[in-house]
Every structure is written in structure tokens, then in C-alpha cells.
C-alpha atoms as a PDB file:
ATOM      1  CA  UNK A   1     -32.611  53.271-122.189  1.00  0.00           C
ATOM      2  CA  UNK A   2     -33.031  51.494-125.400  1.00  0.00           C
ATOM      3  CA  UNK A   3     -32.141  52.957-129.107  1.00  0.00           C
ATOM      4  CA  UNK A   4     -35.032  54.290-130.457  1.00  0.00           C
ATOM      5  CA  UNK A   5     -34.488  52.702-134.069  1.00  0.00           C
ATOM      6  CA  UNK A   6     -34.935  49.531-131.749  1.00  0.00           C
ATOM      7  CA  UNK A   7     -38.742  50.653-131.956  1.00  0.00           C
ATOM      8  CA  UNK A   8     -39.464  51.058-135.612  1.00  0.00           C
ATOM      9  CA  UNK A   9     -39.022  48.115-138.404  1.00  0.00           C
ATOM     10  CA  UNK A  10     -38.831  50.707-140.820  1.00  0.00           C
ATOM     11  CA  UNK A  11     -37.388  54.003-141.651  1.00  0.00           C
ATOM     12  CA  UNK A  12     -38.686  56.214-144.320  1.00  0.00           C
ATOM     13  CA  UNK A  13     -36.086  58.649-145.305  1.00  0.00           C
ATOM     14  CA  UNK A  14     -37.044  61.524-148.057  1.00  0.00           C
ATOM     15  CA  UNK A  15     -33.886  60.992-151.189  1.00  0.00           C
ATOM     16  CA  UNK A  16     -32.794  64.723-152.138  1.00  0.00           C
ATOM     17  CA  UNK A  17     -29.560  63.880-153.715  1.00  0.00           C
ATOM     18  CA  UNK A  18     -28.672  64.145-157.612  1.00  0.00           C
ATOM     19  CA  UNK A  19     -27.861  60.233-157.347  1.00  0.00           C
ATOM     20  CA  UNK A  20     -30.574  58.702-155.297  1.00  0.00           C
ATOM     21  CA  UNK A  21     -31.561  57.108-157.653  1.00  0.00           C
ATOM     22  CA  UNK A  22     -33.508  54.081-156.940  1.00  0.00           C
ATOM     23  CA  UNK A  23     -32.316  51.058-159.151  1.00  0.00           C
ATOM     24  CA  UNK A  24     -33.628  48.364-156.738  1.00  0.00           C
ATOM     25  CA  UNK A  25     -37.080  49.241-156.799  1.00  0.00           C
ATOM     26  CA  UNK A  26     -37.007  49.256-160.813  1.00  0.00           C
ATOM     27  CA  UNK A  27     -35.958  45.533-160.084  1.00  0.00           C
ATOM     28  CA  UNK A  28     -38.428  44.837-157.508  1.00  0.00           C
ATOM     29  CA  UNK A  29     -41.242  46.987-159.778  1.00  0.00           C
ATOM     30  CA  UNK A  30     -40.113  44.648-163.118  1.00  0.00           C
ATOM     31  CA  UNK A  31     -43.859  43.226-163.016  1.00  0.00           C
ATOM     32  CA  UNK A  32     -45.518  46.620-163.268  1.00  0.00           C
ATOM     33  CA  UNK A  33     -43.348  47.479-166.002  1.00  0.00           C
ATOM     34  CA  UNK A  34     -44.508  44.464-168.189  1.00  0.00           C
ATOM     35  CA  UNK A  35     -48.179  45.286-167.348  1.00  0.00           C
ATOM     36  CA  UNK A  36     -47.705  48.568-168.827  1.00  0.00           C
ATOM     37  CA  UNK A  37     -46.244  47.709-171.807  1.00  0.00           C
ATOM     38  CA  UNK A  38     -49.228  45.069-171.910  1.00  0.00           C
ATOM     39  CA  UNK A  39     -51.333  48.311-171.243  1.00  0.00           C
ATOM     40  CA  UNK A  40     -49.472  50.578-173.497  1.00  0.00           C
ATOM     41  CA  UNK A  41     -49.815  48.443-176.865  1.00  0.00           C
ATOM     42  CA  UNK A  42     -54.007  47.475-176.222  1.00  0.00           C
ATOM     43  CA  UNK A  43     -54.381  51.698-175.556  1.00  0.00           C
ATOM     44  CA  UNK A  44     -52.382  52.545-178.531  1.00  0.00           C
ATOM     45  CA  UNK A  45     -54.702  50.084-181.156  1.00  0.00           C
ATOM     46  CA  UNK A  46     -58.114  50.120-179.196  1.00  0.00           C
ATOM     47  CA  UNK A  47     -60.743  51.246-181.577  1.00  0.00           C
ATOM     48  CA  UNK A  48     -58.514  51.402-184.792  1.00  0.00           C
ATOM     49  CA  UNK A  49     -59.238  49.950-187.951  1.00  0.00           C
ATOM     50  CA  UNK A  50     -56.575  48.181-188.844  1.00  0.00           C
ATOM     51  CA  UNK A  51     -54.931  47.601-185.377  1.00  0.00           C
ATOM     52  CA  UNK A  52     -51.953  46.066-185.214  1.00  0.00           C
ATOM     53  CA  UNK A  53     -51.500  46.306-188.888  1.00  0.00           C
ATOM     54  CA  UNK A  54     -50.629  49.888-188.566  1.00  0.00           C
ATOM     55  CA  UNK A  55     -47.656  48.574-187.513  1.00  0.00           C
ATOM     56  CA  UNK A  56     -46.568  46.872-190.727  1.00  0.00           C
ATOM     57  CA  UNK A  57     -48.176  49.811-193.190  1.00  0.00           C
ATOM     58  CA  UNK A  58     -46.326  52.715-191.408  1.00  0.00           C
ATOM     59  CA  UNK A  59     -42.822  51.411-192.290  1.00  0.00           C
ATOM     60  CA  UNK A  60     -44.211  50.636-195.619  1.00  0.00           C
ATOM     61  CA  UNK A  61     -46.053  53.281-196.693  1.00  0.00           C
ATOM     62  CA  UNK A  62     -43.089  55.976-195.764  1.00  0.00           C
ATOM     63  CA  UNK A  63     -40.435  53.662-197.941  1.00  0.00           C
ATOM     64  CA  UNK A  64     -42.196  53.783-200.374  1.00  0.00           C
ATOM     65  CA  UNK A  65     -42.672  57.563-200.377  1.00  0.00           C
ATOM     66  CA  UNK A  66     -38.254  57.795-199.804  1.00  0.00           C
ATOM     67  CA  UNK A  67     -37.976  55.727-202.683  1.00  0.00           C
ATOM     68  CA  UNK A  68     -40.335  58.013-205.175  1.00  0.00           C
ATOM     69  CA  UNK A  69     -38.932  61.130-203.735  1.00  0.00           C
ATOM     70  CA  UNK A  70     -35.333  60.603-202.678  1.00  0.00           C
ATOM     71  CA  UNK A  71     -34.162  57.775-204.672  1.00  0.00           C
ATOM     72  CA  UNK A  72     -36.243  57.995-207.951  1.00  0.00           C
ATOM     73  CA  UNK A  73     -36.922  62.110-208.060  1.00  0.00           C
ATOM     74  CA  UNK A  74     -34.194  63.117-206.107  1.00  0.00           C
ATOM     75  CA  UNK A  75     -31.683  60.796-207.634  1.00  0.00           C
ATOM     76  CA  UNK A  76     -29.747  60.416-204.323  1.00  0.00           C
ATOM     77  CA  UNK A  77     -27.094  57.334-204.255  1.00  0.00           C
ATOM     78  CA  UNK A  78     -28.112  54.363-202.127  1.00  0.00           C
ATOM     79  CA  UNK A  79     -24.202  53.015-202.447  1.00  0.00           C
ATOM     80  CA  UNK A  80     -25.472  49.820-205.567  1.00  0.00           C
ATOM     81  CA  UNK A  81     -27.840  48.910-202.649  1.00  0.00           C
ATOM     82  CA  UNK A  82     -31.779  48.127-203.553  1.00  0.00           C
ATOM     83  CA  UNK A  83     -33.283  51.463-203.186  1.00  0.00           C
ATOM     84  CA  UNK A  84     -36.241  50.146-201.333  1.00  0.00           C
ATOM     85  CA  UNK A  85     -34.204  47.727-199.245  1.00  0.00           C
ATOM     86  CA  UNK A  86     -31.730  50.963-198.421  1.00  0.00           C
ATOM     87  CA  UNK A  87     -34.379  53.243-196.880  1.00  0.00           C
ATOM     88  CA  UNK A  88     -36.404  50.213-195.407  1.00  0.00           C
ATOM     89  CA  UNK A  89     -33.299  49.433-193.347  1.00  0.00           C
ATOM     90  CA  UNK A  90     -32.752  53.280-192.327  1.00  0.00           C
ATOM     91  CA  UNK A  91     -36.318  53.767-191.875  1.00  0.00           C
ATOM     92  CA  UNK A  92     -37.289  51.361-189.382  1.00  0.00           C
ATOM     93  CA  UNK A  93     -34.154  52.494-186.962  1.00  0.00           C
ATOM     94  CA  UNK A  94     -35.024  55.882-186.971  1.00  0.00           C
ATOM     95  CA  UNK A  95     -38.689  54.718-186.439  1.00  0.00           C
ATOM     96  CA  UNK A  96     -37.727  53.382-183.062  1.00  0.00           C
ATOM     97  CA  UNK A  97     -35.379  55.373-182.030  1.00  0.00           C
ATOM     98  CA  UNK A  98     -37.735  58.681-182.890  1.00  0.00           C
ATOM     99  CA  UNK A  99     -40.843  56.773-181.345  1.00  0.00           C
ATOM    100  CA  UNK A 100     -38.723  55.845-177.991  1.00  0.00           C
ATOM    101  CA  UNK A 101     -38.001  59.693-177.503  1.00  0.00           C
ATOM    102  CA  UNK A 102     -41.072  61.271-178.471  1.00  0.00           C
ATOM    103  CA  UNK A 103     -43.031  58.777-176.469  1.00  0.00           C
ATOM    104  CA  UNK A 104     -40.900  59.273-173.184  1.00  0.00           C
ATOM    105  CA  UNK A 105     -40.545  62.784-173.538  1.00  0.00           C
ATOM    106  CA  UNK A 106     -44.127  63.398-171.987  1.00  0.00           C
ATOM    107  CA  UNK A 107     -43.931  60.786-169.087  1.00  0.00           C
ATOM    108  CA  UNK A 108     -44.455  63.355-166.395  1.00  0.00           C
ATOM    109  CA  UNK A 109     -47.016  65.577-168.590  1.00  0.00           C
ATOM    110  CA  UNK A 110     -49.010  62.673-170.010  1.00  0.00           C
ATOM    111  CA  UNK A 111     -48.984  60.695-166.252  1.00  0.00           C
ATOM    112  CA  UNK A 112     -49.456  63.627-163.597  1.00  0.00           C
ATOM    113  CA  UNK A 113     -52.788  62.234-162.358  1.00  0.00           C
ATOM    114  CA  UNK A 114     -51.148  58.802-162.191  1.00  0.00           C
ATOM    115  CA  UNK A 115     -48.157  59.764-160.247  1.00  0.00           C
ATOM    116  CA  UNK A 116     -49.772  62.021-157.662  1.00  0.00           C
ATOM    117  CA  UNK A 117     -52.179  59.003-156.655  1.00  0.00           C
ATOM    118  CA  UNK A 118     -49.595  56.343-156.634  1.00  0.00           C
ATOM    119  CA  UNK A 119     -45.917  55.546-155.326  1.00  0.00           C
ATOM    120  CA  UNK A 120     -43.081  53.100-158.203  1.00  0.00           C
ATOM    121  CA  UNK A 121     -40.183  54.379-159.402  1.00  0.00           C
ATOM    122  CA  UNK A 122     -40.784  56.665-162.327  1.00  0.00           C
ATOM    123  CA  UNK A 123     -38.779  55.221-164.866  1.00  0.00           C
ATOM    124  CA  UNK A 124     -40.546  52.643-164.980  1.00  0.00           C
ATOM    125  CA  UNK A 125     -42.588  54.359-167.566  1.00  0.00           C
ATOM    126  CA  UNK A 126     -40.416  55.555-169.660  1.00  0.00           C
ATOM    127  CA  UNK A 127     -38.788  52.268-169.351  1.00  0.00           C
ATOM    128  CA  UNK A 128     -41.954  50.214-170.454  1.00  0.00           C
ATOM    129  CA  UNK A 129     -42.480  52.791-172.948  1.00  0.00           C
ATOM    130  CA  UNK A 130     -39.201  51.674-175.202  1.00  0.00           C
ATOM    131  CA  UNK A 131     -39.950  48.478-174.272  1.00  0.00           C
ATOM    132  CA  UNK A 132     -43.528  48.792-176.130  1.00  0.00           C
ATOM    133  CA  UNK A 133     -41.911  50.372-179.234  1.00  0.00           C
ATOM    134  CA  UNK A 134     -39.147  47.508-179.527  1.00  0.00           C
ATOM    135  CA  UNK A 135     -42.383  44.990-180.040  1.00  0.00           C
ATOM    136  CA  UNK A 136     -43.068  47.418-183.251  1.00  0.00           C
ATOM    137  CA  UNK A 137     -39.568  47.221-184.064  1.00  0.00           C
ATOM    138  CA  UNK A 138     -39.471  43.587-184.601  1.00  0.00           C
ATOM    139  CA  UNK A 139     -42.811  43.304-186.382  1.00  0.00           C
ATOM    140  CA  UNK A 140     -41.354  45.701-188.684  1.00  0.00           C
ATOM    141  CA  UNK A 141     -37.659  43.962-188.724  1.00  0.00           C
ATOM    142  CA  UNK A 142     -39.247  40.512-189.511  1.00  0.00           C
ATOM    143  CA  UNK A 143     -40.907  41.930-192.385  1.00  0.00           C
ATOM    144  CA  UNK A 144     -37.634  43.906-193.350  1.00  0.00           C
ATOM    145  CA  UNK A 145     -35.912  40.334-193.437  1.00  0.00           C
ATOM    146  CA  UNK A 146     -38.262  39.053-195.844  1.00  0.00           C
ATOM    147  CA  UNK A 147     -37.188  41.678-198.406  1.00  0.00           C
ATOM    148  CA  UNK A 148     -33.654  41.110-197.467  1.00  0.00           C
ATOM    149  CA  UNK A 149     -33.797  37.325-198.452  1.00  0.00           C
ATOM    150  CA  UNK A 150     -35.983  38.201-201.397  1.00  0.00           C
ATOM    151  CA  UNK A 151     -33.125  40.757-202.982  1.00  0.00           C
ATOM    152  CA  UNK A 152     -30.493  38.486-201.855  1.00  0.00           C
ATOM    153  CA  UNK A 153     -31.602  35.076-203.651  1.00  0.00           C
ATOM    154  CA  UNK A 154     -31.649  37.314-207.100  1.00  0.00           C
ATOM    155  CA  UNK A 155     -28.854  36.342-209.477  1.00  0.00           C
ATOM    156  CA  UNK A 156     -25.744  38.565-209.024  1.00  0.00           C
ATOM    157  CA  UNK A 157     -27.963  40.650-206.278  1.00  0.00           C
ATOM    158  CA  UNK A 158     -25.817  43.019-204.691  1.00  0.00           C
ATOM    159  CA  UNK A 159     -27.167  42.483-201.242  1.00  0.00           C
ATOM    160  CA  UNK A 160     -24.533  40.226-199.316  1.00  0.00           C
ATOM    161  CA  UNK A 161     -25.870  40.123-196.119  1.00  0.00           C
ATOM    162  CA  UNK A 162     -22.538  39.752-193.476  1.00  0.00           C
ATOM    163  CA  UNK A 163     -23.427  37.280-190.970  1.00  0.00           C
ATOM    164  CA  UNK A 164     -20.435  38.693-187.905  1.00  0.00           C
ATOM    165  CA  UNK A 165     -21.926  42.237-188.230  1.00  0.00           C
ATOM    166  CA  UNK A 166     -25.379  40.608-188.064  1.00  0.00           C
ATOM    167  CA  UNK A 167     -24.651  39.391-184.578  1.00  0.00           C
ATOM    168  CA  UNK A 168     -24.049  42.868-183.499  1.00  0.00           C
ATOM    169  CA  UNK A 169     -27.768  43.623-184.038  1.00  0.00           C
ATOM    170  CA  UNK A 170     -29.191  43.292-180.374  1.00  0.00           C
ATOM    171  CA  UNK A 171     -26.483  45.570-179.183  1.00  0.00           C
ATOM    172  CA  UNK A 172     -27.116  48.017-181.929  1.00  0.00           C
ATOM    173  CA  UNK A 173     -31.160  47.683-180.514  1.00  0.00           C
ATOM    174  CA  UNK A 174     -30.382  48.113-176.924  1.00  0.00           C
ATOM    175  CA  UNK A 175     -28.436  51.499-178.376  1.00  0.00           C
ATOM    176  CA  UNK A 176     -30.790  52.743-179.518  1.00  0.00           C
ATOM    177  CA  UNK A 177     -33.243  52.438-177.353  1.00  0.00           C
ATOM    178  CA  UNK A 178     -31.128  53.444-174.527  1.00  0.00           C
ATOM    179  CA  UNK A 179     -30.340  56.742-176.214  1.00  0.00           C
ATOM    180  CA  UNK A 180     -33.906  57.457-177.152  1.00  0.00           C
ATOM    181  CA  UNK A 181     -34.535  56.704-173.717  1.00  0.00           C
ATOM    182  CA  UNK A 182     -31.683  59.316-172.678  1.00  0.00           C
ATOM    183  CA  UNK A 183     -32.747  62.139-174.964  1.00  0.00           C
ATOM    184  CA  UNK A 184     -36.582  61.310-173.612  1.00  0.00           C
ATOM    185  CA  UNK A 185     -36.162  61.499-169.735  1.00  0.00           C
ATOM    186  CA  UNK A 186     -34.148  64.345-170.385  1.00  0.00           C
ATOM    187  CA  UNK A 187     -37.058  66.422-172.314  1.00  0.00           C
ATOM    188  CA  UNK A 188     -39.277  65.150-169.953  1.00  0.00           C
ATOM    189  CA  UNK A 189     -37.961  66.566-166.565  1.00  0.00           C
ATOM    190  CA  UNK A 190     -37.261  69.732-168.489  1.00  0.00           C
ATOM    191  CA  UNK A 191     -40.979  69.675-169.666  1.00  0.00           C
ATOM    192  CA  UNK A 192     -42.174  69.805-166.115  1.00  0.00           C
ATOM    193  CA  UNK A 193     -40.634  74.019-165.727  1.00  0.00           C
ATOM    194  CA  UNK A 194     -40.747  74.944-169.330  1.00  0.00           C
ATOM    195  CA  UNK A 195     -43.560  72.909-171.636  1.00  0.00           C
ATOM    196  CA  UNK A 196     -42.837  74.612-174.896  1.00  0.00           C
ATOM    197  CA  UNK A 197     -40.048  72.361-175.178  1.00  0.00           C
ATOM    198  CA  UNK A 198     -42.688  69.846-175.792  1.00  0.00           C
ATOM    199  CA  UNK A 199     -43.565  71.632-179.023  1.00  0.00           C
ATOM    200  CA  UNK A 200     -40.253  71.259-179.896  1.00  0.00           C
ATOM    201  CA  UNK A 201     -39.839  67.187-179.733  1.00  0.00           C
ATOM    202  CA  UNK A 202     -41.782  66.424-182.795  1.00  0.00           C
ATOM    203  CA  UNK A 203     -39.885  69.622-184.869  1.00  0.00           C
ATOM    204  CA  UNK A 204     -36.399  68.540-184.102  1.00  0.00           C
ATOM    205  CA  UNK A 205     -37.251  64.948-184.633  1.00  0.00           C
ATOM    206  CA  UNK A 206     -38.266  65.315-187.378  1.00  0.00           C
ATOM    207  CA  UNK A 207     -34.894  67.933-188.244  1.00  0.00           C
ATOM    208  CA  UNK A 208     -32.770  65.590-186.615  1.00  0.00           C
ATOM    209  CA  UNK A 209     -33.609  62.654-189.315  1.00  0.00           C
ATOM    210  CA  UNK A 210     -32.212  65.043-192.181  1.00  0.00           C
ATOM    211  CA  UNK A 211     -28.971  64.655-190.322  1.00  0.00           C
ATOM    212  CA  UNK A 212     -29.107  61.302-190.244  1.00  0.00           C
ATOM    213  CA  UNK A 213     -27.926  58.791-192.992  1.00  0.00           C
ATOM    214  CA  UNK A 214     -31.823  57.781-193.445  1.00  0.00           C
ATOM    215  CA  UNK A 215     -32.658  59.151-196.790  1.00  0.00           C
ATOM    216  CA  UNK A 216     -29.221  59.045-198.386  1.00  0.00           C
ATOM    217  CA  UNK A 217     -25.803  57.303-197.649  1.00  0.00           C
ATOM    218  CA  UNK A 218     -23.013  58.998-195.230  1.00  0.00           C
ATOM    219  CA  UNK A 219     -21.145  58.386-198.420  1.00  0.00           C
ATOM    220  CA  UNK A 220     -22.788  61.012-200.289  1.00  0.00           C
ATOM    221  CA  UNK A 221     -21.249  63.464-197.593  1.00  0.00           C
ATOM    222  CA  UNK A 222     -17.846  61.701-197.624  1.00  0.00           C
ATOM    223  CA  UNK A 223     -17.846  62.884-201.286  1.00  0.00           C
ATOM    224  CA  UNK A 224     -19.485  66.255-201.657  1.00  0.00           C
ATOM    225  CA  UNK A 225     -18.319  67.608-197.983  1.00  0.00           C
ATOM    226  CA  UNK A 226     -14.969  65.457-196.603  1.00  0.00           C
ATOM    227  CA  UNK A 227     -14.037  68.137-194.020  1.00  0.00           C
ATOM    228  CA  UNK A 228     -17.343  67.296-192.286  1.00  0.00           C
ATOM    229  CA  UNK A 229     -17.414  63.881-192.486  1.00  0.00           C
ATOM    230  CA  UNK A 230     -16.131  64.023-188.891  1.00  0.00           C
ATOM    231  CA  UNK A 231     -18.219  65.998-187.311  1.00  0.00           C
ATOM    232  CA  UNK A 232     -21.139  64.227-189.213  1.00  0.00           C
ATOM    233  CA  UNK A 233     -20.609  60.839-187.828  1.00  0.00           C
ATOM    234  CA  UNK A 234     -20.563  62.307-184.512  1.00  0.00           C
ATOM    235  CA  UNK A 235     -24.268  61.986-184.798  1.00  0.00           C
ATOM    236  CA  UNK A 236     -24.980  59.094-182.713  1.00  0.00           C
ATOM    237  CA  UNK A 237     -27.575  57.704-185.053  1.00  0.00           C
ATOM    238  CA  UNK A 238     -25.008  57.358-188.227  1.00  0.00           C
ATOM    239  CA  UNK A 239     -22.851  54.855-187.651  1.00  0.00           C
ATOM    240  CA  UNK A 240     -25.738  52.851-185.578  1.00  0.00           C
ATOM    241  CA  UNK A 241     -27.569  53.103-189.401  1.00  0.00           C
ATOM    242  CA  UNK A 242     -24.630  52.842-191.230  1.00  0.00           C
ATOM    243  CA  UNK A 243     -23.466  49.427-189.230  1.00  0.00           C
ATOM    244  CA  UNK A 244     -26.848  48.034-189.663  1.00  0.00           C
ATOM    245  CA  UNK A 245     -26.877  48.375-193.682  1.00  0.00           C
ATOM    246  CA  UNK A 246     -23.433  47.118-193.400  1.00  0.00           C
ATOM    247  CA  UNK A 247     -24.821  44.107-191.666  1.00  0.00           C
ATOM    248  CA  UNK A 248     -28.041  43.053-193.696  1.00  0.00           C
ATOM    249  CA  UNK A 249     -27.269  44.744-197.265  1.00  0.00           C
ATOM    250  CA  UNK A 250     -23.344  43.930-197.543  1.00  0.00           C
ATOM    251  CA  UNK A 251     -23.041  48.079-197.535  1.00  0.00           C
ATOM    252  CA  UNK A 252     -19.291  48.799-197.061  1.00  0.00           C
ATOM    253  CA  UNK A 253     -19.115  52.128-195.575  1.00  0.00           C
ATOM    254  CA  UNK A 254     -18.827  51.769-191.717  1.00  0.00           C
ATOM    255  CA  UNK A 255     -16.244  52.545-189.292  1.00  0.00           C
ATOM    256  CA  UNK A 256     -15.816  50.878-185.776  1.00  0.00           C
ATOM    257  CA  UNK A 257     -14.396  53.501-184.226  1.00  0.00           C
ATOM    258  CA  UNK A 258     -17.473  55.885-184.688  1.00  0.00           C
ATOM    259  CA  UNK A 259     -19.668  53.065-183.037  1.00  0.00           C
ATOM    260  CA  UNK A 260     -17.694  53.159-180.229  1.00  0.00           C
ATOM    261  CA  UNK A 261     -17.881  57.129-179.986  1.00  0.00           C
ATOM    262  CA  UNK A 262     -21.608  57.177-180.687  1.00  0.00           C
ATOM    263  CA  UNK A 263     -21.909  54.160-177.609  1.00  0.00           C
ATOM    264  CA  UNK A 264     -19.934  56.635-175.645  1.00  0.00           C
ATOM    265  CA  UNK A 265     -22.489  59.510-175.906  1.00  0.00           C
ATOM    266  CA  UNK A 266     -25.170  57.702-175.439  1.00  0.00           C
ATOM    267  CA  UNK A 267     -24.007  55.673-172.323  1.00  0.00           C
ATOM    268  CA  UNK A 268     -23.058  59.889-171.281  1.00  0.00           C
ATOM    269  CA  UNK A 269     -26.760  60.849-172.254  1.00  0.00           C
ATOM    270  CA  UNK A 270     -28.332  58.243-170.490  1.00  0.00           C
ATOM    271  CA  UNK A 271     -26.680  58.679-167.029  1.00  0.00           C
ATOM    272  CA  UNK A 272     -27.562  62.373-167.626  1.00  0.00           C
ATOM    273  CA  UNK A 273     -31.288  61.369-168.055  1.00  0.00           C
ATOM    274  CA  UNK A 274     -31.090  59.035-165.668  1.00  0.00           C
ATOM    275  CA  UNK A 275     -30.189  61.535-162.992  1.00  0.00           C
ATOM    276  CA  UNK A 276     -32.231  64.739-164.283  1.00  0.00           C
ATOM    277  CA  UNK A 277     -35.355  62.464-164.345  1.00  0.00           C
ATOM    278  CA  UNK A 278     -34.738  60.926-160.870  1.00  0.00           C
ATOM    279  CA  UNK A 279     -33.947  64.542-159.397  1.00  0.00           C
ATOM    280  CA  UNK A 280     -37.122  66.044-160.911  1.00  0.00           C
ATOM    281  CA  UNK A 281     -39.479  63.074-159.730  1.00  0.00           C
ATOM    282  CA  UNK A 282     -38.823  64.436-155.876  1.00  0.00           C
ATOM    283  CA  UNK A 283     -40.437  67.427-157.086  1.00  0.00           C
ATOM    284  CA  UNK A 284     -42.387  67.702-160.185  1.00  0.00           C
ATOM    285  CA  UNK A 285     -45.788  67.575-158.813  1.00  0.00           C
ATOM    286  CA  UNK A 286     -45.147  70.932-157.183  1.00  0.00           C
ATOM    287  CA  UNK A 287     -44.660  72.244-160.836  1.00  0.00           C
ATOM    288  CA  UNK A 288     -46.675  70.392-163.391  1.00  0.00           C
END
């Protein structure tokens, strides 16, 4: 009597494990994920005013409201740096970095209807989601470069951009977008049992910036506050920020060794995304 596997070209087994986690298909779905970030950035400017421009104005608009409030009212150092320049660089990171988490935090909640009529691997949304805010990024970061050559062409500028740091840039990008893409997928399969922790996103973002060298220099707490210096640049976000002023504005405060913690945490946040997200797929739609 013959095997009966012999009889079927295909078996469908269900995945129930933490780690089935199904990296081929995001290889085999890499098409679909390009269409959505097509799909996500003509959604996200359809019947707007300005469109795309919104992309420039944002970053603009908010420096120069740092600049009035924290640098000119507020009197906070910006380490000799261009105060403009100095929260322009800050702001744009945190811009991506808070618009990767926010955005992927409500992939299940904002794409019930989709999944429950369709089979591809989840993440591929939240995937083409940071992918989508990275375009933004580099609008923003092209116009960020022509203030940096503007400040550094002024006699005796103190902008000196440093070209080895500036080749760490794409790994500083893929950073951050992996660890808004950690802290994301993590809200979002915790959304699907208890949604008020979607309320919480934008709050906590928005917290979590004040603890972040955007609106003033790490400096400032190296002076006022040494014995939390430390613990401060545990923060993954600081010495990502700090590394890229160091980079583009010549800043001189940055520390290797905290880059290489903060890569650590996020590499641990990810694969603890990674593997809530994938775990809570196999069930969600019994919850949402």
C-alpha cells in the first residue's frame, strides 16, 4: 500500500509556535510590499492641498517653532552649533522614527477587514509602512543638507561636517527604522486584547521625545545631572541623534560604545516584535 503523502502535492500545516515565523514568504511577498508603499503614500496626500509639500513644511514649520521656544526663549545650549541647523538635524530623526511606530502600531486595528479577506504574511504591512516614511525621511534629509552646506560655506562657520561618521548614516537609518518597527509590532499585537494602549502611542511619543536629545544637547545633562548621564544614553534614540549631529554639524559629544548598546536593544526589541506580532497573527481575528 502506498504512503499517503504520495497522494497530495501539498501539505497545509496550521504554524502555532512562538517562532513560526514565516521569513520566506516576506521574500516571496516583496512585490506586494512595494505596491503598498506605492498605495500608502497616494492615500496619505489624496485630496490635500499642498500634497507632497506637507512633507517639506512639517519639518520646517516645527524647527522653527524649537528654535523660538527652546533655543531663543528657553535659552537651551545647542553645543556652538546653528540653532536651526541643531534641531533640524534632531527633528527629522525623531520624525521618522515617531512616524514608523505610530504608523505600525495600528496594523491589525487599521487592516482587520483586509486581513480576514486575504492570506500574505502580516508584516508585510508594517514593513511597507517604514518603508513609506523613509521616502519622507529623505525629502526632508535632502532639504536638511542644503542648510548644512549653506552654514558650512560661512566664514569661520562652526559646522564641520565629518565625512567617516557621515558614512555611518544608512546604518543609523536602518536603526531606526528597525526599532520603530520593533516598538510598533509590539503595540500592535498588544492592541488586538487591550486597545487603550492605542490611546497611549501618540501620549508617550510624544513624552518619549522630551527624553530624547531633540530639543537640547545630551550635554546639557552631562553638566547639570552627571550621575544620570548613564542611564540617559540608554535611551536608544540618543546616541542615534547624538552620532548624527556629530556627523553633519562637526558636534563632538558622541560615544561609540552607547551606539553599540542602543543597536543592541533594538536588534532585542525587534526579535521581540517580530515574534509577538507573528504569534498574534494566528489569532487576532478571533479578538479584534
Amino acid at each position: 500500500m502506498q504512503n499517503n503523502k504520495s497522494y497530495w502535492d501539498t501539505i497545509i500545516r496550521p504554524r502555532r509556535g512562538w517562532f513560526d515565523i514565516d521569513f520566506k514568504g516576506l521574500i516571496h511577498y516583496r512585490d506586494l510590499i512595494w505596491l503598498l508603499v506605492k498605495r500608502y503614500f497616494t492615500l496619505m496626500y489624496r485630496q490635500t492641498i499642498l500634497g507632497p509639500l506637507w512633507i517639506v513644511l512639517q519639518p520646517l514649520l516645527t524647527t522653527v517653532i524649537f528654535t523660538v521656544v527652546f533655543g531663543n526663549i528657553a535659552g537651551l545650549p545647542t553645543d556652538g552649533m546653528p540653532k536651526f541647523l541643531f534641531y533640524m538635524a534632531g527633528n527629522i530623526l525623531w520624525q521618522y522614527f515617531s512616524s514608523c511606530l505610530t504608523n505600525t502600531s495600528n496594523t491589525f486595528i487599521n487592516n482587520r477587514n483586509l486581513f480576514g479577506k486575504v492570506y500574505f504574511p502580516r508584516l508585510c504591512m508594517p514593513i511597507s509602512t517604514v518603508c513609506s516614511q523613509l521616502i519622507n525621511f529623505f525629502v526632508q534629509f535632502a532639504l536638511f543638507l542644503i542648510f548644512v552646506v549653506y552654514y558650512a560655506v560661512q566664514p569661520n562657520s562652526a559646522v564641520q561636517p565629518n565625512a567617516r561618521l557621515i558614512l555611518l548614516t544608512p546604518l543609523l537609518l536602518i536603526q531606526l527604522g528597525l526599532l520603530g518597527l520593533g516598538f510598533g509590532v509590539i503595540v500592535s499585537a498588544l492592541t488586538t486584547r487591550y486597545r487603550d494602549l492605542a490611546m497611549l502611542v501618540a501620549f508617550g511619543t510624544h513624552l518619549w521625545m522630551y527624553f530624547s536629545p531633540v530639543t537640547y544637547s545630551s550635554s546639557m545633562i552631562a553638566d547639570k545631572y552627571p550621575s544620570l548621564l548613564g542611564l540617559y544614553m540608554l535611551n536608544p534614540i540618543t546616541p542615534v541623534i547624538e552620532l548624527f549631529r556629530a556627523a553633519y554639524l562637526g558636534a563632538a559629544d558622541y560615544s561609540l560604545k552607547y551606539n553599540a548598546i542602543s543597536l543592541g536593544v533594538t536588534l532585542a526589541v525587534l526579535m521581540l516584535g517580530v515574534v509577538l506580532f507573528s504569534h498574534t497573527e494566528k489569532t487576532f481575528m478571533d479578538t479584534v
